[in-house]
N, C-alpha and C. Protein backbone atom coordinates (compact mmCIF):
# COMPACT_ATOMS: atom_id res chain seq x y z
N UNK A 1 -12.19 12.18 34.85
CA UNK A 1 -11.55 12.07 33.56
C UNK A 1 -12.58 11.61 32.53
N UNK A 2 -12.73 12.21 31.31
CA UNK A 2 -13.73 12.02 30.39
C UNK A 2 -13.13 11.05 29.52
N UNK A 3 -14.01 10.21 28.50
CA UNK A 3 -13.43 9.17 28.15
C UNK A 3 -14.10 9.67 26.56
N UNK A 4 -13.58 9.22 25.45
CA UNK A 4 -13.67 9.64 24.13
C UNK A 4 -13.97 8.01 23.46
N UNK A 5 -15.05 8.36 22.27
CA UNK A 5 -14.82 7.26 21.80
C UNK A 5 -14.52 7.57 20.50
N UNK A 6 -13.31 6.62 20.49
CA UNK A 6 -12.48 6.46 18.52
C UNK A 6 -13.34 5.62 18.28
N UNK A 7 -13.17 6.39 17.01
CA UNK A 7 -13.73 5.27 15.86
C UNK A 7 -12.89 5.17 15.07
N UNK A 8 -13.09 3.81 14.20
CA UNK A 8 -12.06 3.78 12.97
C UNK A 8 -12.31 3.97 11.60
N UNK A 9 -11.62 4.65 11.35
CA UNK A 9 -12.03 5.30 9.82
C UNK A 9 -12.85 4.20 8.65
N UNK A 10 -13.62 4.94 7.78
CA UNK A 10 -14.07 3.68 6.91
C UNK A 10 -13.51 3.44 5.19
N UNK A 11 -12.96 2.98 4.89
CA UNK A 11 -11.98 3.11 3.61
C UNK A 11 -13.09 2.60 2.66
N UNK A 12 -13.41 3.07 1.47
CA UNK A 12 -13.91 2.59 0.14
C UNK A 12 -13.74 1.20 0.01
N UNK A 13 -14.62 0.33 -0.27
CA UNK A 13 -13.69 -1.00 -0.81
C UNK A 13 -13.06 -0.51 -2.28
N UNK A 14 -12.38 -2.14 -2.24
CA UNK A 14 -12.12 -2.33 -3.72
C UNK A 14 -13.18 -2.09 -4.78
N UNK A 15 -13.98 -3.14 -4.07
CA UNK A 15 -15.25 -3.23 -5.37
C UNK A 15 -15.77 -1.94 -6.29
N UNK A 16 -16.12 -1.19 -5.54
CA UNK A 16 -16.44 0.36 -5.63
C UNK A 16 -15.93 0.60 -6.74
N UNK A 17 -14.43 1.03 -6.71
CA UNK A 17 -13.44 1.48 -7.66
C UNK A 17 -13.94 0.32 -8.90
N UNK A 18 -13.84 -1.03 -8.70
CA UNK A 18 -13.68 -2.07 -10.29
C UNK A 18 -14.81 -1.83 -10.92
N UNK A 19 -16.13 -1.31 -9.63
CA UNK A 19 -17.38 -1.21 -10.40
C UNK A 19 -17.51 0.01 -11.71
N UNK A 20 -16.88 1.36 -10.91
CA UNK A 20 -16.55 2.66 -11.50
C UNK A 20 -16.09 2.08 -12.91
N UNK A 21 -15.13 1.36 -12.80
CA UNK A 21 -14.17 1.22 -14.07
C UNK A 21 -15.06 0.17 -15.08
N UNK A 22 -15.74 -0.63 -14.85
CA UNK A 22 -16.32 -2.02 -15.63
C UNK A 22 -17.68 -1.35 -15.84
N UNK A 23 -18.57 -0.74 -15.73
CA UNK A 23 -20.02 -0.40 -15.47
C UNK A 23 -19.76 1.02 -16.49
N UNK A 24 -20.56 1.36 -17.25
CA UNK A 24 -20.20 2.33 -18.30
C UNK A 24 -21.84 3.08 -17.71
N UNK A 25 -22.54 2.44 -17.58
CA UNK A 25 -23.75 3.29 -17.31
C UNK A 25 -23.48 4.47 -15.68
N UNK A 26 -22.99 3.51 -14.80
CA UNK A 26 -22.81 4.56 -13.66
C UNK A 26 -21.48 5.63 -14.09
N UNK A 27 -20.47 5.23 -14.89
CA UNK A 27 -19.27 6.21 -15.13
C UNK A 27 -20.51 7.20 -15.87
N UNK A 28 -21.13 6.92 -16.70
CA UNK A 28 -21.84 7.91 -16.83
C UNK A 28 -22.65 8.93 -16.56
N UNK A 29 -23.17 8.36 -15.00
CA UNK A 29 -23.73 9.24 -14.31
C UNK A 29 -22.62 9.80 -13.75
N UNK A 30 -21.70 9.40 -13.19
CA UNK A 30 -20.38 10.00 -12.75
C UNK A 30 -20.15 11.41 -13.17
N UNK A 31 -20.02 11.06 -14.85
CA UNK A 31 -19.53 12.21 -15.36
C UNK A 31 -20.43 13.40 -15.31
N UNK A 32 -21.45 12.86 -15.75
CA UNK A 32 -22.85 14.18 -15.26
C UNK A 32 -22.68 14.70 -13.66
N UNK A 33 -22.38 14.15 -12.83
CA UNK A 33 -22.84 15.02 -11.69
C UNK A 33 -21.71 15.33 -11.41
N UNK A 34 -20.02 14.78 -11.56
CA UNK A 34 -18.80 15.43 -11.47
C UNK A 34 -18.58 16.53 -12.52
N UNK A 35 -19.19 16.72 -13.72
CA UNK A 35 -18.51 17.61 -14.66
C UNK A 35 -17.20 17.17 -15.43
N UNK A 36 -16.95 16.07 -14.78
CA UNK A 36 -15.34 15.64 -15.53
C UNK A 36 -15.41 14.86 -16.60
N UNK A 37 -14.71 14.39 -17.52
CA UNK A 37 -14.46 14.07 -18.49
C UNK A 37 -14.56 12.03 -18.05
N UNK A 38 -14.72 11.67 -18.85
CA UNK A 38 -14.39 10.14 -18.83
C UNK A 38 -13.50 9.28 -18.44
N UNK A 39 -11.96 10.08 -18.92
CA UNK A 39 -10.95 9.55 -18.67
C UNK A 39 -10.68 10.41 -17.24
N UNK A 40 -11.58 11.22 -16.53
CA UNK A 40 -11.01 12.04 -15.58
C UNK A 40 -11.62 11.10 -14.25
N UNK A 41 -13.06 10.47 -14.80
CA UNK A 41 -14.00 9.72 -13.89
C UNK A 41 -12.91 8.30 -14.01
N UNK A 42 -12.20 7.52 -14.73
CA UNK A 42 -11.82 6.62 -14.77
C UNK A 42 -10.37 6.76 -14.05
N UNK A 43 -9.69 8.21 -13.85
CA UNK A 43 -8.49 8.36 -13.35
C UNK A 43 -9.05 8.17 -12.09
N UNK A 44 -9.67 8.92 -11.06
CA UNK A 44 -10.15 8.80 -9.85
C UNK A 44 -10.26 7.53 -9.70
N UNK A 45 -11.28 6.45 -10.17
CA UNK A 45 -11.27 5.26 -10.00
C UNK A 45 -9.88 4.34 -9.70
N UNK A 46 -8.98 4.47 -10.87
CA UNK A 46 -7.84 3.85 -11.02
C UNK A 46 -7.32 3.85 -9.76
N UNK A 47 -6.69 5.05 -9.98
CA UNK A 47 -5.81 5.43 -8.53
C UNK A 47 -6.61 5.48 -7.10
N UNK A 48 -7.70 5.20 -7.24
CA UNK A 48 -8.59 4.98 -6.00
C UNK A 48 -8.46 6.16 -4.90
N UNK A 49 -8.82 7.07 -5.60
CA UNK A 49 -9.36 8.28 -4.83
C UNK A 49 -10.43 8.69 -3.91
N UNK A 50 -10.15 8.07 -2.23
CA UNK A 50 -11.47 8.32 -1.87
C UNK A 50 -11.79 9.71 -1.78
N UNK A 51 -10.91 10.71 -1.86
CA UNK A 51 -11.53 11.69 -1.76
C UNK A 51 -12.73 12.26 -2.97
N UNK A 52 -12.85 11.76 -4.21
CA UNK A 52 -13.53 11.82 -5.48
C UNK A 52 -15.27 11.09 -4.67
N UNK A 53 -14.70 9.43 -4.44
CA UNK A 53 -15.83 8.65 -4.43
C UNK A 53 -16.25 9.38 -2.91
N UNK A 54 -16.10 9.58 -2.05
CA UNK A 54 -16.69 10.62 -0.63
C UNK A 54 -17.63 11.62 -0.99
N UNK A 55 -17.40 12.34 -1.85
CA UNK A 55 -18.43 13.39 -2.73
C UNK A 55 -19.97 12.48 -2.16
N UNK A 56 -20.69 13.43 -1.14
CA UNK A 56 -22.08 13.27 -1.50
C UNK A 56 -22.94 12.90 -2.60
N UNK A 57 -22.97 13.15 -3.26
CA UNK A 57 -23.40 13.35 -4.53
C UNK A 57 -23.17 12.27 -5.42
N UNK A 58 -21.93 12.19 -5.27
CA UNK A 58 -20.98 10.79 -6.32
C UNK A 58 -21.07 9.34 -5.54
N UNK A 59 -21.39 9.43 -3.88
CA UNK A 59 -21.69 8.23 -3.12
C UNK A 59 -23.32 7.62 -3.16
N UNK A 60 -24.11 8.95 -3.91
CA UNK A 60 -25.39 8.59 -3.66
C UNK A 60 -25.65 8.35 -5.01
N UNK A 61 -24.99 8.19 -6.00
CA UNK A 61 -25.40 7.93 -7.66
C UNK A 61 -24.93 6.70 -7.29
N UNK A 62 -23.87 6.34 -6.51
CA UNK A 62 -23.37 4.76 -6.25
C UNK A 62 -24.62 3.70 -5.78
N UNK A 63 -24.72 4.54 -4.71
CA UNK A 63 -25.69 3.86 -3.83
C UNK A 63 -27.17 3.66 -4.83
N UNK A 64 -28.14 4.45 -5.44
CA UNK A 64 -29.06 4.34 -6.26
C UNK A 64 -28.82 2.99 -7.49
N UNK A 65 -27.87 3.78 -8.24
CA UNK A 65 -27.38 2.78 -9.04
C UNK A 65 -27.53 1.21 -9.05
N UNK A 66 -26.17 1.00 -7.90
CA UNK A 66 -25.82 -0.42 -7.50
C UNK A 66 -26.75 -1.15 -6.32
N UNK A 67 -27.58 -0.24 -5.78
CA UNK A 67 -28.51 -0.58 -4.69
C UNK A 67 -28.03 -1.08 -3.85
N UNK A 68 -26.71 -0.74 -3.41
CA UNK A 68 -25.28 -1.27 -2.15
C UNK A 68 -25.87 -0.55 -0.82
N UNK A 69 -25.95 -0.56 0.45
CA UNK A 69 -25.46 -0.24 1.33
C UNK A 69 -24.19 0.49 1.75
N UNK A 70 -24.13 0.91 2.77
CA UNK A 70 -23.10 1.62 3.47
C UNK A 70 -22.14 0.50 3.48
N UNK A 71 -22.69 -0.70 4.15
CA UNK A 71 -21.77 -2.04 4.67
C UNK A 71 -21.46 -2.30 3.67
N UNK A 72 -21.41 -2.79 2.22
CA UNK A 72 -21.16 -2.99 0.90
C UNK A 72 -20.05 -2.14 0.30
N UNK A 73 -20.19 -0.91 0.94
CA UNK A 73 -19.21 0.32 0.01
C UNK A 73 -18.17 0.19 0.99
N UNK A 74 -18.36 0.66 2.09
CA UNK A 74 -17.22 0.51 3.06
C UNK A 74 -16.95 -0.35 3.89
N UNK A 75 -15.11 -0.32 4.40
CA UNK A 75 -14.74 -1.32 5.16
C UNK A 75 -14.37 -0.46 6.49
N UNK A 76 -13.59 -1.31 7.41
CA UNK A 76 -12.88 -0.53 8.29
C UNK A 76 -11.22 -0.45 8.18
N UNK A 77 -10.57 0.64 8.30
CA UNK A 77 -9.55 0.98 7.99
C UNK A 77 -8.72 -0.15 8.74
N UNK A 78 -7.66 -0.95 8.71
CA UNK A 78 -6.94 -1.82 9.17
C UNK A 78 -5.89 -0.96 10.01
């Protein structure tokens, strides 16, 4: 019998999202590499969309930016 290993998912923190919303320089890179509008980068945030902040692209303007880690951005799903 073969044995599998779970893992548990890793959820965005909070921080992430308050940073998106309070930090005007990274919403700004936001908007450049999403194409979206301001209030479109600040809707994602709000409602805490990990599928938005997951974006390659949009995790690595985070990461540059804020100079966070993996361990910093994410938690483990409860």
């Amino acid at each position: 019998m073969q044995s599998t290993k779970i893992k548990k998912r890793l959820k965005v923190k909070d921080t992430v999202y308050r940073k998106i919303l309070d930090d005007f320089g990274l919403r700004d890179k936001l908007i450049e590499i999403t194409g979206l509008r301001e209030s479109g980068v600040l809707a994602f945030a709000y409602r805490k969309s990990e599928r938005a902040v997951r974006d390659f692209e949009v995790m690595q303007a985070i990461k540059e930016h804020t100079g966070w880690t993996d361990k910093e951005i994410f938690e483990e799903e409860k």
